[in-house]
Protein backbone atom coordinates (compact mmCIF):
# COMPACT_ATOMS: atom_id res chain seq x y z
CA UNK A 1 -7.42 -39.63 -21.45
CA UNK A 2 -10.29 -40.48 -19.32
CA UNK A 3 -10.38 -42.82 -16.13
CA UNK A 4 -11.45 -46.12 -17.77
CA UNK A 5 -9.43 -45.88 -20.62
CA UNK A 6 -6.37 -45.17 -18.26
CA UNK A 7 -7.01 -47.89 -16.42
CA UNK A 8 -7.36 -49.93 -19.11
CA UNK A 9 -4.06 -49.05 -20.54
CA UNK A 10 -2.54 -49.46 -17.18
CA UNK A 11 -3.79 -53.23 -17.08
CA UNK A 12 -2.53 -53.91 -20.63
CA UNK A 13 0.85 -52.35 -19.74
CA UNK A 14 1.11 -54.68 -16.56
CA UNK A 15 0.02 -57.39 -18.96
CA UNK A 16 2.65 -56.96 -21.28
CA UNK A 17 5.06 -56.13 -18.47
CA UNK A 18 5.12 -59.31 -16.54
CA UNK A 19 6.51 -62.31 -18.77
CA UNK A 20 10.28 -60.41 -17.83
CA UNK A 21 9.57 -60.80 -14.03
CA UNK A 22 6.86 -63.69 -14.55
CA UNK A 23 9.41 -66.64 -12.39
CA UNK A 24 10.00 -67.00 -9.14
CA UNK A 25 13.30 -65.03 -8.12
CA UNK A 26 15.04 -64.46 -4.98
CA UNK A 27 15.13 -60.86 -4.14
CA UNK A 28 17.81 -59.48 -2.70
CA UNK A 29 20.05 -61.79 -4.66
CA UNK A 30 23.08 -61.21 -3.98
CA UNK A 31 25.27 -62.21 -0.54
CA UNK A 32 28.44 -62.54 0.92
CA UNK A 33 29.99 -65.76 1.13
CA UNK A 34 29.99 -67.04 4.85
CA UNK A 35 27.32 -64.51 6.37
CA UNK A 36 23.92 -64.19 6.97
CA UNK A 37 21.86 -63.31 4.85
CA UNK A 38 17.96 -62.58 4.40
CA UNK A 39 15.87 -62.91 1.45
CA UNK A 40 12.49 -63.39 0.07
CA UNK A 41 11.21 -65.64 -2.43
CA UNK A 42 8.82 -63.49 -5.27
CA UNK A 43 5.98 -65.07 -6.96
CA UNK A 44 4.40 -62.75 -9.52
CA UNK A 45 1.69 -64.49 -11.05
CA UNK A 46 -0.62 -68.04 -10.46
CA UNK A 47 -0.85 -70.93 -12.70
CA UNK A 48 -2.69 -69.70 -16.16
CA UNK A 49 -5.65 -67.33 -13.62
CA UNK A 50 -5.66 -70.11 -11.10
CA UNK A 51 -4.41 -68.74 -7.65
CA UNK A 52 -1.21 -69.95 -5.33
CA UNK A 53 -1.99 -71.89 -2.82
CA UNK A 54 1.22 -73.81 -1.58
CA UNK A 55 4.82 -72.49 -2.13
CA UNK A 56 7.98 -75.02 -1.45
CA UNK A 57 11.88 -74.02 -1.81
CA UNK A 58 13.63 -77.26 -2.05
CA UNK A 59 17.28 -76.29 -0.36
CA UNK A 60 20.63 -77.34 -1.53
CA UNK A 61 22.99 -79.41 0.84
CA UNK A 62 25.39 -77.36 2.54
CA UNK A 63 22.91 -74.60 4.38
CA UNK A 64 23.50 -75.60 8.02
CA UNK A 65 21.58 -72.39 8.84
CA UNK A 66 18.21 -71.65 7.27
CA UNK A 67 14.69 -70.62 8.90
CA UNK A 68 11.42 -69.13 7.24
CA UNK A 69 9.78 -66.37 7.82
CA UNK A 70 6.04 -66.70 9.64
CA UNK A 71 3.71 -65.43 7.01
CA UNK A 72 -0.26 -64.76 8.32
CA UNK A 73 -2.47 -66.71 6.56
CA UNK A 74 -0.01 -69.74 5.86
CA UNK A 75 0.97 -72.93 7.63
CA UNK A 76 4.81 -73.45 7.69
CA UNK A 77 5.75 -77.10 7.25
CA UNK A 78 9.68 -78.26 7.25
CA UNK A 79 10.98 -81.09 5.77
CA UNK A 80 14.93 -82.23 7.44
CA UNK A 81 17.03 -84.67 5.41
CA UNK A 82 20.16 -86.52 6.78
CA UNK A 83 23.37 -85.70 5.47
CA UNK A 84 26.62 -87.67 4.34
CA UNK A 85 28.84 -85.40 6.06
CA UNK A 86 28.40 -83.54 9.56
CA UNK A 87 28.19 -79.90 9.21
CA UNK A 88 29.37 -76.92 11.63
CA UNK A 89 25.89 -75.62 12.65
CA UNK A 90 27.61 -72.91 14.74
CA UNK A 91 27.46 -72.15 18.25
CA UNK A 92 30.13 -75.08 19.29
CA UNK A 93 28.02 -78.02 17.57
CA UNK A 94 27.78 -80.19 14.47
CA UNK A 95 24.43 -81.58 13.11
CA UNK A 96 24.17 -84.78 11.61
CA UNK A 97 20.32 -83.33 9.61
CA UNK A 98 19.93 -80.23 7.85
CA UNK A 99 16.37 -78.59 6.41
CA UNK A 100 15.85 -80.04 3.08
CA UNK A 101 12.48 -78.37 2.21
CA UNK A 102 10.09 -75.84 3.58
CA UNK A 103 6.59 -75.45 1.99
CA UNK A 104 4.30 -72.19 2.92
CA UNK A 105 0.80 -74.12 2.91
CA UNK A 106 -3.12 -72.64 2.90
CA UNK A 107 -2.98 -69.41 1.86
CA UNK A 108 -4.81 -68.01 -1.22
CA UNK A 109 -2.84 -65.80 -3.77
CA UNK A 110 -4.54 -64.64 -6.43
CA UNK A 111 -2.92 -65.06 -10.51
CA UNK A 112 -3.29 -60.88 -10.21
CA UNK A 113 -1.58 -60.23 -6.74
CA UNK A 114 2.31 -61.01 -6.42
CA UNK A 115 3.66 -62.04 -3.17
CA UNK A 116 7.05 -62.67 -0.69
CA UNK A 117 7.85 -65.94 1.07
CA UNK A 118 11.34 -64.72 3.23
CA UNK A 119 13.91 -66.91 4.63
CA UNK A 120 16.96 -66.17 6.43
CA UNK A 121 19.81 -68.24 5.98
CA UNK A 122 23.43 -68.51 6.38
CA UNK A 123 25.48 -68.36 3.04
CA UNK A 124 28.00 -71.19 2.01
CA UNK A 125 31.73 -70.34 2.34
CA UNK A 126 32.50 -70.54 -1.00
CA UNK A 127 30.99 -68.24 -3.49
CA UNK A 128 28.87 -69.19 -6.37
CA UNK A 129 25.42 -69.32 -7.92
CA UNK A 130 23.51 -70.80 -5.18
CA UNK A 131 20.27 -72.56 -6.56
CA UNK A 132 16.42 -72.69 -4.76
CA UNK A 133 14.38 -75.09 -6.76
CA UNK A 134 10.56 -74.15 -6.14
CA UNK A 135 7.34 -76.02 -6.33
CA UNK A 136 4.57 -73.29 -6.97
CA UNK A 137 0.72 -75.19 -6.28
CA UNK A 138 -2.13 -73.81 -7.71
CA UNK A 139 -5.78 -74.33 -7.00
CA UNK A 140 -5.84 -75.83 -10.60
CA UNK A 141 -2.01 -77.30 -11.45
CA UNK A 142 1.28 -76.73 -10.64
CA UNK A 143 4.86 -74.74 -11.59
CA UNK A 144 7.83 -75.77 -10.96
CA UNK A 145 10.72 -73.81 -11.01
CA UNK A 146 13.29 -76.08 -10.81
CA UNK A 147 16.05 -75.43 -14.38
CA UNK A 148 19.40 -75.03 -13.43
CA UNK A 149 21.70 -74.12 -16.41
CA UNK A 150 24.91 -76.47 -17.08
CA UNK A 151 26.94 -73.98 -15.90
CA UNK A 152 27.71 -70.39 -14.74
CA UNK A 153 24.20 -68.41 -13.35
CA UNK A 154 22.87 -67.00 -16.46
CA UNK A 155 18.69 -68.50 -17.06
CA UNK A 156 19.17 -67.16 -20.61
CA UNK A 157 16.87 -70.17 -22.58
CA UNK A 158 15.34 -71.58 -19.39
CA UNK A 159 11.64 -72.00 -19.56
CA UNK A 160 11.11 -72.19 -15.76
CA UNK A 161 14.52 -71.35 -13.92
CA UNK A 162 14.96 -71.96 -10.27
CA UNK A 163 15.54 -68.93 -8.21
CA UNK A 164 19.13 -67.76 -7.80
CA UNK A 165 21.52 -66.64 -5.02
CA UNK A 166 24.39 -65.21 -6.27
CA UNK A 167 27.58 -66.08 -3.25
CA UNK A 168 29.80 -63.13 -3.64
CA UNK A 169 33.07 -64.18 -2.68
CA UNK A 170 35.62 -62.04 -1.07
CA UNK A 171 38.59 -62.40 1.62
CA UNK A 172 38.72 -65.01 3.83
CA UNK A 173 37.64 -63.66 7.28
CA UNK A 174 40.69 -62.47 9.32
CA UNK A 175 41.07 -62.95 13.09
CA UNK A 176 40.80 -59.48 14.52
CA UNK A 177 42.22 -60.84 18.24
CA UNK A 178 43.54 -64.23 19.22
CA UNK A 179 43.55 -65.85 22.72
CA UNK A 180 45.31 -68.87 23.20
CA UNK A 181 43.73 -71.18 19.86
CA UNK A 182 40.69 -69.19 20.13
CA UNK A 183 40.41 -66.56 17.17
CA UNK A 184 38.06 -63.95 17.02
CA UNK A 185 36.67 -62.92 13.38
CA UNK A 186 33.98 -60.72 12.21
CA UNK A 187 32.99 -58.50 15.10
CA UNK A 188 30.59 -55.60 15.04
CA UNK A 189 27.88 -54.21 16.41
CA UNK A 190 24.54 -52.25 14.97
CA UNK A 191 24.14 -48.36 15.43
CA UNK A 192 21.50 -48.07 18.75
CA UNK A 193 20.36 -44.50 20.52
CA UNK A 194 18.67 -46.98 22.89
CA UNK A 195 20.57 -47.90 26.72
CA UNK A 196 21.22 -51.09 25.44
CA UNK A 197 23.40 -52.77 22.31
CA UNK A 198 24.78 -55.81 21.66
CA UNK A 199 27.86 -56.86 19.99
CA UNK A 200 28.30 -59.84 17.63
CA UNK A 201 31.05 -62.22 16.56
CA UNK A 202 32.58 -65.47 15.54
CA UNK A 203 34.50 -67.61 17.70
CA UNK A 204 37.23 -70.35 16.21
CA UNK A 205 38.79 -72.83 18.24
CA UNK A 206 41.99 -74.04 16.18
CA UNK A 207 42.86 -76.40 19.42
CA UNK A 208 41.98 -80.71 20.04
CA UNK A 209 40.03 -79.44 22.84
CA UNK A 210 36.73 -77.10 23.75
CA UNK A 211 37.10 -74.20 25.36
CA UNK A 212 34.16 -71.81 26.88
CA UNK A 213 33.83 -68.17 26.81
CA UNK A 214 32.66 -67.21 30.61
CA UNK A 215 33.20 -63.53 30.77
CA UNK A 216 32.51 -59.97 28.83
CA UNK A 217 33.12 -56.59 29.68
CA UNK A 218 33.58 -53.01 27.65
CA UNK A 219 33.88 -49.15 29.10
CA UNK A 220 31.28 -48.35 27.24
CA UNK A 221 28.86 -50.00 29.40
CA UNK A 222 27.56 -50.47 32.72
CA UNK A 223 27.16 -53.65 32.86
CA UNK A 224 28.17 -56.54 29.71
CA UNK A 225 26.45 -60.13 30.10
CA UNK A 226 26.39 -63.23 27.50
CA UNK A 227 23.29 -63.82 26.77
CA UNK A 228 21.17 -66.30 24.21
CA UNK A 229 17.33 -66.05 22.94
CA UNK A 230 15.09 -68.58 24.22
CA UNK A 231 11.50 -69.43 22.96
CA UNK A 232 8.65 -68.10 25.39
CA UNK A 233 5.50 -68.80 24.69
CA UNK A 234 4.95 -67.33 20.84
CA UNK A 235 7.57 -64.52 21.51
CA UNK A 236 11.49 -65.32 22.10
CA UNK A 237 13.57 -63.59 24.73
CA UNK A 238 16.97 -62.85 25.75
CA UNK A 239 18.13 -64.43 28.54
CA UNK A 240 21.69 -64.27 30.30
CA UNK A 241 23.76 -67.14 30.58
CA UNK A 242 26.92 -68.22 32.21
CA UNK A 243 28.89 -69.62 29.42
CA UNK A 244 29.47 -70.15 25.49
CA UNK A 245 30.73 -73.22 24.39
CA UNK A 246 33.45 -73.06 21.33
CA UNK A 247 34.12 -76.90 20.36
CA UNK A 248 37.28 -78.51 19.88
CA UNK A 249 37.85 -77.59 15.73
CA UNK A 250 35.17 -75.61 16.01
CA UNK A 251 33.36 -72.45 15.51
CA UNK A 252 30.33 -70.93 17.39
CA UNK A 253 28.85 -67.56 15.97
CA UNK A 254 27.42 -65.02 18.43
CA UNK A 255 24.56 -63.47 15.99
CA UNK A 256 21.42 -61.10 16.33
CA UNK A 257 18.46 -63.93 17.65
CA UNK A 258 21.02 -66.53 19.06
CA UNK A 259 23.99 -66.21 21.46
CA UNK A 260 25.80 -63.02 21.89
CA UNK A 261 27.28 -59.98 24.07
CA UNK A 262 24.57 -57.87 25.83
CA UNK A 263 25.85 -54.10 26.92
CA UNK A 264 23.48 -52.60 29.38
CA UNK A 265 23.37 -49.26 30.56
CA UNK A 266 25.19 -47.82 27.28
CA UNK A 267 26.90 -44.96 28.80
CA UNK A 268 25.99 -43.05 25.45
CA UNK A 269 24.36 -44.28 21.67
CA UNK A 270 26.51 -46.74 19.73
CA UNK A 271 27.00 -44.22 16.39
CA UNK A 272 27.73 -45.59 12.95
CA UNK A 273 31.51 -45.21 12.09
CA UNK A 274 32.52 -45.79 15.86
CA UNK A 275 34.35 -48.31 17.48
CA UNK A 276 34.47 -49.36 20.92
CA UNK A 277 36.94 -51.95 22.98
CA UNK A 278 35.70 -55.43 24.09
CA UNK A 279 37.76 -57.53 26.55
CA UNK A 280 36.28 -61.18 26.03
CA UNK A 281 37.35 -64.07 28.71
CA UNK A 282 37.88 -67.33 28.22
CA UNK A 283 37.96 -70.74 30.61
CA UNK A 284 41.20 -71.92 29.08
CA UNK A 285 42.86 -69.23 26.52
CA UNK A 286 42.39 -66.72 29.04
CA UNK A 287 41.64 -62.78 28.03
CA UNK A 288 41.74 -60.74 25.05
CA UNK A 289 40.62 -57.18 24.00
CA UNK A 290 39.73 -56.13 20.57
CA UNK A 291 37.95 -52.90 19.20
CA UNK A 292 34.73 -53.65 18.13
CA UNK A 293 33.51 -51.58 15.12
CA UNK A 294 29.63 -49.92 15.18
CA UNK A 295 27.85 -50.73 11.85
CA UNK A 296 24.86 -49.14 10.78
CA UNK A 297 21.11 -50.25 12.36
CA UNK A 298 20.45 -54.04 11.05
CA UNK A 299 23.82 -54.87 10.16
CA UNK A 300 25.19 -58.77 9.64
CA UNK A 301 28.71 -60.30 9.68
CA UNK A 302 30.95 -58.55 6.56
CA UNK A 303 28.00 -55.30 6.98
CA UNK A 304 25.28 -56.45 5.09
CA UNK A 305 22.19 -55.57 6.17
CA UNK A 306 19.49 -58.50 6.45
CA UNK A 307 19.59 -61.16 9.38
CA UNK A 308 17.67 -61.21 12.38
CA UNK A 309 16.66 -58.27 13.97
CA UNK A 310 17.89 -57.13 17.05
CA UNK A 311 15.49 -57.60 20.23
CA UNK A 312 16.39 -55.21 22.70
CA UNK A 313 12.94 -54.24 23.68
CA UNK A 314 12.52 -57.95 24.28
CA UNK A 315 14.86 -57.93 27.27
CA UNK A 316 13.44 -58.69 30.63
CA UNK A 317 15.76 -60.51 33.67
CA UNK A 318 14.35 -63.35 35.33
């Protein structure tokens, strides 16, 4: 076969090829209910040969949690909505507004090129098809994928379904350590040969009033701070801080890119498969100790990989 006439039946293949793949779809698809969880949204043609230039994922209420991902040669615009009922946003506080759109804007895909818009977002606790309705804008018209069946998740007879998160459901987390009505759930941390690590977990105040978490320390390390990531400039950095609030009835989540437990001066790597002792201290409840189970590199709450990535060579005291 010669070189044009491969190439030609390469094109024709991808031609006939695409209609099974042709909608937007989420991709990874499938989460655990309750953790974090990182995706991208797939667009795999234009409008007729016109090219993409706008992309919006209208969200579902319920996602407390959700943040794009910074894509060169798009704008990021968010849209925030006001909802009926307060939601736990995590970290000891409730939010009264929640992101109810967020549009990728002035970039140019071509109808030949496919492309990935990624979000990270925390998963609802219940599991379930989990629907992202999406507004695709061409240079000339517009798609939007936007069906959702009756019920159940198949998109069997849908012309233009909207993308779909399937919410894997699962045991409820279990406390792994309890001090006073603080519970601890879902600790881990990620596989590191570097001298630092951090270690993640949730936090669950069962009591009518707030408590703080003022103190970490671990064997493993020479020195164990809290710390949080703060914006600087265009880059975010870690920076140690003196306390974590856990409201009253509330829950805060110490997660790669927010709050969490900083070991410096690892005294060796943090291996898959390990496990390593964590003695967390707390105004009110007082102390605790738990093991705290290494997962592999880029690891989430329940093991999934996804999330935020970790930002150790971020670091820097001030």
């Amino acid at each position: 076969m010669t070189l044009s006439k491969f190439a030609t039946f390469g094109a024709l293949l991808l031609t006939i090829s695409l209609p099974a793949a042709a909608h937007v779809v989420a991709d990874p698809a499938e989460g655990q209910a309750g953790g974090y969880f990182r995706t991208a949204l797939r667009v795999g043609h234009g409008c007729g040969t016109s090219p993409t230039i706008a992309v919006k994922v209208i969200l579902p209420e319920g996602l407390a949690t959700v943040r794009p991902q910074v894509k060169p040669g798009w704008q990021i615009e968010i849209e925030t909505a006001k909802l009926a009922k307060p939601l736990d946003a995590g970290h000891g506080r409730m939010t009264d507004t929640a992101i109810s759109a967020i549009s990728w804007l002035g970039g140019n895909l071509p109808n030949e090129h496919f492309d990935e818009f990624g979000l990270s977002l925390k998963l609802p606790d219940t599991a379930g098809p989990l629907w992202l309705k999406v507004i695709q804008t061409c240079k000339d018209g517009e798609l939007r994928w936007d069906q959702i069946p009756a019920s159940g998740s198949s998109t069997r007879g849908l012309e233009r379904p909207a993308a779909l998160i399937r919410v894997a459901g699962g045991e409820a987390a279990k406390p792994v350590a309890q001090a006073g009505n603080i519970r601890i759930e879902q600790p881990f941390a990620r596989a590191t040969p570097a001298k630092m690590g951090g270690a993640f977990l949730t936090l669950v105040n069962g009591g009518h009033a707030a408590d703080r978490l003022v103190k970490a320390a671990s064997p493993v390390a020479e020195n164990v701070e809290l710390h949080t990531h703060v914006k600087d400039g265009d880059t975010m950095r870690m920076r140690p801080v003196d306390g974590i609030d856990i409201a009253a009835n509330g829950r805060t989540a110490l997660e790669p890119g927010s709050f969490h437990v900083m070991l410096i001066g690892l005294k060796q790597p943090l291996k898959e498969g390990a496990s390593f002792p964590l003695t967390l201290t707390f105004e009110k409840a007082g102390s605790v100790t738990l093991q705290v189970p290494v997962l592999k590199a880029g690891a989430t709450p329940g093991g999934m990989p996804g999330g935020m990535p970790a930002a150790a060579d971020e670091h820097k005291h001030h």
